[in-house]
C-alpha atoms as a PDB file:
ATOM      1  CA  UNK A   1       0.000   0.000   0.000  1.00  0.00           C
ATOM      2  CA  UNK A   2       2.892   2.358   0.502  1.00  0.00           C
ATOM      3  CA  UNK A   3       4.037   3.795  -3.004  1.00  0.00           C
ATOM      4  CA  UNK A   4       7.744   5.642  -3.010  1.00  0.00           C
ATOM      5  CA  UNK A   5       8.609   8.909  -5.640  1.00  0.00           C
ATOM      6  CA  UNK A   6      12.071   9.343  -6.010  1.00  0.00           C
ATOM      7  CA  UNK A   7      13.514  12.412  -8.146  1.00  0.00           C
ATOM      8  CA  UNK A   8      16.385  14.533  -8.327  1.00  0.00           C
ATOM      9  CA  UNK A   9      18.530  12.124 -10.244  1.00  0.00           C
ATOM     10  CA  UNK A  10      20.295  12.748 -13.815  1.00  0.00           C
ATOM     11  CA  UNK A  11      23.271  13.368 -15.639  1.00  0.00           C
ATOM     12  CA  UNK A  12      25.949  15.400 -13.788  1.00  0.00           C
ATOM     13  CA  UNK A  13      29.859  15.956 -14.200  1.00  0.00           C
ATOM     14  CA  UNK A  14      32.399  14.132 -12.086  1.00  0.00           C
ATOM     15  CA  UNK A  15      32.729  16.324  -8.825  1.00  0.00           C
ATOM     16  CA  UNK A  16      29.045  17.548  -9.146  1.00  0.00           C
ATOM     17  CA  UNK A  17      26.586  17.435  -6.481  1.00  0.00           C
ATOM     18  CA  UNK A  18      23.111  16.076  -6.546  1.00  0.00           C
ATOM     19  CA  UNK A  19      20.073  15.730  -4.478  1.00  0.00           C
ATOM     20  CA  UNK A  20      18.238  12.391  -4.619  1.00  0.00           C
ATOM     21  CA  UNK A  21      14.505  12.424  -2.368  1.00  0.00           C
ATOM     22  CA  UNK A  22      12.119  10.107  -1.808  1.00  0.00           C
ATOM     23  CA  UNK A  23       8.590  10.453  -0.583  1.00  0.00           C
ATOM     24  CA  UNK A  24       6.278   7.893   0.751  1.00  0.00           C
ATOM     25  CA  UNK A  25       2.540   8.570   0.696  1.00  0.00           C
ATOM     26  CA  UNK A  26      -0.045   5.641   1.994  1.00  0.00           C
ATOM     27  CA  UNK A  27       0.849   5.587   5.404  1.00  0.00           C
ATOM     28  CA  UNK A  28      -0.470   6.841   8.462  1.00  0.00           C
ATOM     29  CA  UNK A  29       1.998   5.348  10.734  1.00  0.00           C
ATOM     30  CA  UNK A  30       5.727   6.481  11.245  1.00  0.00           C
ATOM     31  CA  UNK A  31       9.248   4.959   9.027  1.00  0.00           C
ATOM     32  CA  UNK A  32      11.664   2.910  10.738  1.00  0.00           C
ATOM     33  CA  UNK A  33      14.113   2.707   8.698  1.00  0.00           C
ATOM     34  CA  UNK A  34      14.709   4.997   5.143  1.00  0.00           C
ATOM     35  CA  UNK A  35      17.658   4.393   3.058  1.00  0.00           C
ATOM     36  CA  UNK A  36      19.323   3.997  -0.820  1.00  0.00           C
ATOM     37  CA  UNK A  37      20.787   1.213  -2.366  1.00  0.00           C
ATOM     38  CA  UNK A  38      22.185   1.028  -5.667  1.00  0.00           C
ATOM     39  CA  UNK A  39      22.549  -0.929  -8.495  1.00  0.00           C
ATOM     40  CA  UNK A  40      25.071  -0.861 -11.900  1.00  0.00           C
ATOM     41  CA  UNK A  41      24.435  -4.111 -14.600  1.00  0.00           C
ATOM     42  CA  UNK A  42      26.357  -6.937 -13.793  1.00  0.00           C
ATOM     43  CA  UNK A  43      26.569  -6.510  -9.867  1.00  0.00           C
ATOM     44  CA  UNK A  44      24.237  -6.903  -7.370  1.00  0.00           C
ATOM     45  CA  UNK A  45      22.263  -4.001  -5.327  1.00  0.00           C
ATOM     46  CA  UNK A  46      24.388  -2.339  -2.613  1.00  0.00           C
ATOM     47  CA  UNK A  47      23.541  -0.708   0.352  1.00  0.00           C
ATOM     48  CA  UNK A  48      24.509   3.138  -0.006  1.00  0.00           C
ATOM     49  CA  UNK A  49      22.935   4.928   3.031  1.00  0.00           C
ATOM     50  CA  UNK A  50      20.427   3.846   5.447  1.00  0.00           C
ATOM     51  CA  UNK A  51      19.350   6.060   8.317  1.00  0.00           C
ATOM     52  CA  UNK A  52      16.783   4.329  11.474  1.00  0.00           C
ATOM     53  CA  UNK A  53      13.851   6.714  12.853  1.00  0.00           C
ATOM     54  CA  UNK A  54      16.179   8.277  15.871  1.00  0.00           C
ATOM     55  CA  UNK A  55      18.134   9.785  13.362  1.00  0.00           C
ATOM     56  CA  UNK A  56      21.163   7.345  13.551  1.00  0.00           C
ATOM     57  CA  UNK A  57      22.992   6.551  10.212  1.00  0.00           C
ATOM     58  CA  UNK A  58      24.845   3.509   8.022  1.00  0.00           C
ATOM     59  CA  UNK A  59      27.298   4.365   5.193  1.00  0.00           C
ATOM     60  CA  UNK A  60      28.990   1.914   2.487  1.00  0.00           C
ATOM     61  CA  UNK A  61      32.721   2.455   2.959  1.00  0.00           C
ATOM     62  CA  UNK A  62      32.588   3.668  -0.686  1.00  0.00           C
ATOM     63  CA  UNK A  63      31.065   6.658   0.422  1.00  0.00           C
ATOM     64  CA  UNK A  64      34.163   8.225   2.087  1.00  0.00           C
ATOM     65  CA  UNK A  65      32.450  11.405   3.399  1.00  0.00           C
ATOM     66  CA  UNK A  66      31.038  12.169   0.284  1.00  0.00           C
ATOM     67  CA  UNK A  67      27.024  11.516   1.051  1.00  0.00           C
ATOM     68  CA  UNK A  68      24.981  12.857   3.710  1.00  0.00           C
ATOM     69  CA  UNK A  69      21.680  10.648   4.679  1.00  0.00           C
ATOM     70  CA  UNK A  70      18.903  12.915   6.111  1.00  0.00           C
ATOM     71  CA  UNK A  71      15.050  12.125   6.598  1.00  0.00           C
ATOM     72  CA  UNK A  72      11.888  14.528   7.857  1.00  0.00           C
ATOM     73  CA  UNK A  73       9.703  12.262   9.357  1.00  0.00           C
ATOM     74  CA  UNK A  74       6.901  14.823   8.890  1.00  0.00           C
ATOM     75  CA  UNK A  75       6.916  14.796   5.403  1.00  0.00           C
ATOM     76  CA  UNK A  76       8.031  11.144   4.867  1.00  0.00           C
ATOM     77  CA  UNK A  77      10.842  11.943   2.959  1.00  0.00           C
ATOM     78  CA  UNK A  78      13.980  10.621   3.050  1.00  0.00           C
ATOM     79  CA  UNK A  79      17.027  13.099   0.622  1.00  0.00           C
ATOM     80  CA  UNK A  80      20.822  11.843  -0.139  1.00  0.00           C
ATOM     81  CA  UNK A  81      22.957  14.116  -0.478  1.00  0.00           C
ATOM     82  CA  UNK A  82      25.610  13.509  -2.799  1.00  0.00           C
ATOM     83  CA  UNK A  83      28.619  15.575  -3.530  1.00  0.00           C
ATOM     84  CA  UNK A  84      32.220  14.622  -5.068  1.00  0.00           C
ATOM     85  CA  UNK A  85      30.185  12.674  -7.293  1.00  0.00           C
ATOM     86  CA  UNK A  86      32.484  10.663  -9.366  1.00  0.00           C
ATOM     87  CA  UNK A  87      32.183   8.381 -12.146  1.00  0.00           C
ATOM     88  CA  UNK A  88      31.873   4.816 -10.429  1.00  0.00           C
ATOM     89  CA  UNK A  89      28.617   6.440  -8.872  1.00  0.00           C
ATOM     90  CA  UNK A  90      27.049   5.897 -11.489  1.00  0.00           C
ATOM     91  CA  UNK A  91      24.052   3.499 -11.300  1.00  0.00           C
ATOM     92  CA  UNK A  92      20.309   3.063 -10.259  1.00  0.00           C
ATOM     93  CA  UNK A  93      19.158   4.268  -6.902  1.00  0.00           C
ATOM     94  CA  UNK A  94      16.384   2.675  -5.101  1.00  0.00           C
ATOM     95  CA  UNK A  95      14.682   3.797  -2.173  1.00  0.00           C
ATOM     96  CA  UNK A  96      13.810   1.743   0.456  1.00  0.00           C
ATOM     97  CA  UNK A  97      11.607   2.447   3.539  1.00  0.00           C
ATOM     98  CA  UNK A  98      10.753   0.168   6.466  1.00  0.00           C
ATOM     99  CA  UNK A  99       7.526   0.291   9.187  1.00  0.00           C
ATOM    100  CA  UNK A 100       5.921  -0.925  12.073  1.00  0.00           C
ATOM    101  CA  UNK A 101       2.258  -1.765  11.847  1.00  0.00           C
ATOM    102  CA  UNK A 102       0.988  -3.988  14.867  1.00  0.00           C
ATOM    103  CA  UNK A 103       2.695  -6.812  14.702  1.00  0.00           C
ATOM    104  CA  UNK A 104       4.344  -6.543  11.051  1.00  0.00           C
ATOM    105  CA  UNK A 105       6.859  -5.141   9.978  1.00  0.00           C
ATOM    106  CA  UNK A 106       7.149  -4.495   6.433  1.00  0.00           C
ATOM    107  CA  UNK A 107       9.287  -2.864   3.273  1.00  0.00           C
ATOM    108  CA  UNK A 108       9.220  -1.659   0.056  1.00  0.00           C
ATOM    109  CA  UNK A 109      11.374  -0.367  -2.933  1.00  0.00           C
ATOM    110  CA  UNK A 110      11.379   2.348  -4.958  1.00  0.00           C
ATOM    111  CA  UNK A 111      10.785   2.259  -9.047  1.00  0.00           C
ATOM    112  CA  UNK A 112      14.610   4.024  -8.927  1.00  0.00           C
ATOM    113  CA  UNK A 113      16.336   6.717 -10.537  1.00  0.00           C
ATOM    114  CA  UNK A 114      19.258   7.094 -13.301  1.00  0.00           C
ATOM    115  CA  UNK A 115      22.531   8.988 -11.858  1.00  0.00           C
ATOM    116  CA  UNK A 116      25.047   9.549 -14.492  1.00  0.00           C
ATOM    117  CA  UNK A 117      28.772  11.126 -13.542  1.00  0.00           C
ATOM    118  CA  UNK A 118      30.226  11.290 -16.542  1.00  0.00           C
ATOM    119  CA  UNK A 119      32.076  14.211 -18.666  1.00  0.00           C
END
């Protein structure tokens, strides 16, 4: 029942920034956990950056600094903020949210978005 939009993906040069958010709509209870994996052909998904309800946060060593998880549990929205962007970032990034309702816990994926570092 919950549906994800992501945006804010596209083509940028190596060393750009960009902005990736996702919103969740069909839920009237609160996230657990909000994060983004990603995905380039021929390997599997990775975790990128996965942040838990209290505000507490997981990075992939390949981040090195570079991203910046951040949620607003008002508005259901979890961003990534990605600077130094270089050209190995590029891939397809999924959303992912997690939630609590009575005794189930349950989570879904994103449709993903295209992020392109390249000259």
């Amino acid at each position: 029942q919950v549906q994800l939009v992501e945006s804010g993906g596209g083509l940028v040069q190596p060393g750009g920034s960009l902005r990736l958010s996702c919103a969740a709509s069909g839920i009237i209870f609160t996230l657990h956990r909000m994060g983004w994996y990603r995905q380039v052909p021929g390997k599997q998904r990775e975790l990128v950056a996965t942040t838990i309800s209290d505000g507490s946060t997981n990075y992939a060593d390949f981040v090195k600094g570079r991203f910046t998880i951040s949620r607003d549990n008002a508005k259901k929205t979890v961003y990534l903020q990605m600077n130094s962007l270089k050209p190995e970032d590029t891939a397809i990034y999924y959303c992912n949210v997690g939630y609590y309702r009575f005794s189930s816990y349950s989570t879904n994926w994103g449709q993903g978005t295209q992020v392109t570092v390249s000259e």
